[in-house]
Structure formats: C-alpha cells, structure tokens
C-alpha atoms as a PDB file:
ATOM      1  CA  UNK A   1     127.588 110.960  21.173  1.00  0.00           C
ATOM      2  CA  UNK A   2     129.353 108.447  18.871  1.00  0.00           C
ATOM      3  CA  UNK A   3     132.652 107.424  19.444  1.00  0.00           C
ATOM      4  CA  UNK A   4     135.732 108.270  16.703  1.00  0.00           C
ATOM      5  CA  UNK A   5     137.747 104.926  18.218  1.00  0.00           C
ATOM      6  CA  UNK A   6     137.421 103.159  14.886  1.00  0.00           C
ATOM      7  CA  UNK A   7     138.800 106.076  13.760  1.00  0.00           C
ATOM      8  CA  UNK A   8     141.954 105.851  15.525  1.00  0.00           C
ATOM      9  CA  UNK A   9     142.784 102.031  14.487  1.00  0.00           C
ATOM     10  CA  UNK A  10     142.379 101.187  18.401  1.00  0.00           C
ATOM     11  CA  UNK A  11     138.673  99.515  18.551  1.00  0.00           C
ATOM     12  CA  UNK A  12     136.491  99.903  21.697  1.00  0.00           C
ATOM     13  CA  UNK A  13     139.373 100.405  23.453  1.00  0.00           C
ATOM     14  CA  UNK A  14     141.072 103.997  22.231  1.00  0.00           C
ATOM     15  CA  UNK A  15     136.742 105.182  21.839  1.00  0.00           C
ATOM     16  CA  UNK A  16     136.753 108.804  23.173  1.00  0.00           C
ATOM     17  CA  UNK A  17     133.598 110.432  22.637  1.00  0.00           C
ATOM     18  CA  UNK A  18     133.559 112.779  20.035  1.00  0.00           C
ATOM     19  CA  UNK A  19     132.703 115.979  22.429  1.00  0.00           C
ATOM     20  CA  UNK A  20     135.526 115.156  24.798  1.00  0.00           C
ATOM     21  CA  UNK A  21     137.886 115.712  21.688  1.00  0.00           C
ATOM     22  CA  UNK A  22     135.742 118.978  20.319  1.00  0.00           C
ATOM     23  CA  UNK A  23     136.441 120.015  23.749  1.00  0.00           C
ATOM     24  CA  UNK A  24     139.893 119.495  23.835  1.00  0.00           C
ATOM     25  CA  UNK A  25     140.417 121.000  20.576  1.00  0.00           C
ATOM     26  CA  UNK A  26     138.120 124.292  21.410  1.00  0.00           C
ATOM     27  CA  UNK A  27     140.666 124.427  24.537  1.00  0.00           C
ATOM     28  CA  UNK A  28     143.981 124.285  22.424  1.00  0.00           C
ATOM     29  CA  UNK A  29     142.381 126.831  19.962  1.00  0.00           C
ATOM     30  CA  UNK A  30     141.419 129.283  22.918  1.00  0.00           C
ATOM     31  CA  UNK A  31     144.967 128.787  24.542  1.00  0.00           C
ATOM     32  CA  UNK A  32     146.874 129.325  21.330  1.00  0.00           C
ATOM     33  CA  UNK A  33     144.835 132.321  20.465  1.00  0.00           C
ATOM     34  CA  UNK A  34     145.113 133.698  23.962  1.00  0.00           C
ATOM     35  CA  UNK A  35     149.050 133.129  23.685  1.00  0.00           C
ATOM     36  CA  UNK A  36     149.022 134.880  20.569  1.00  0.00           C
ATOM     37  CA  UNK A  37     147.454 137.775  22.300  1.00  0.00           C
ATOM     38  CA  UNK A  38     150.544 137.895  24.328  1.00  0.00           C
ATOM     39  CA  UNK A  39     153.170 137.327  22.038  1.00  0.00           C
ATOM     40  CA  UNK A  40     151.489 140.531  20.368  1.00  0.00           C
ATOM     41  CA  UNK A  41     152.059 142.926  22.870  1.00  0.00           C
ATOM     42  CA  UNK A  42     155.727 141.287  23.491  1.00  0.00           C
ATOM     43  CA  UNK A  43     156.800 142.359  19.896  1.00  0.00           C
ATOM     44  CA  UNK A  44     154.979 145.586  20.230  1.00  0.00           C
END
C-alpha cells in the first residue's frame, strides 16, 4: 500500500495508507446510505 501523505502537504508524518482511508470512506458511504434508509421511512 502506498501512502497519500505527500498528498496532504504533511510529509512522512500525516502518511495514512491509502486502504485505511478507502476504508474510512466505504464506512461514511455505508452510514450515510443506511441513514438515508431511515430518513425514508420517517417522511413516509
């Protein structure tokens, strides 16, 4: 895994691996769509 910390301006210090951040994203996209979900059947 290569790290996107250049990519953030910080260096070697701010390097997150690259599937630590897919799986934070896959996480946020799973929570929104399950709070979607809910926000559904609210409005219903």
């Amino acid at each position: 895994m290569d790290n996107i910390g250049i990519a953030l301006g910080g260096g070697k210090a701010f390097s997150i691996p690259t599937g630590f951040v897919l799986l934070i994203i896959a996480l946020a996209i799973f929570g929104m769509y399950k709070f979607g979900l809910q926000f559904k059947e609210e409005l219903a």
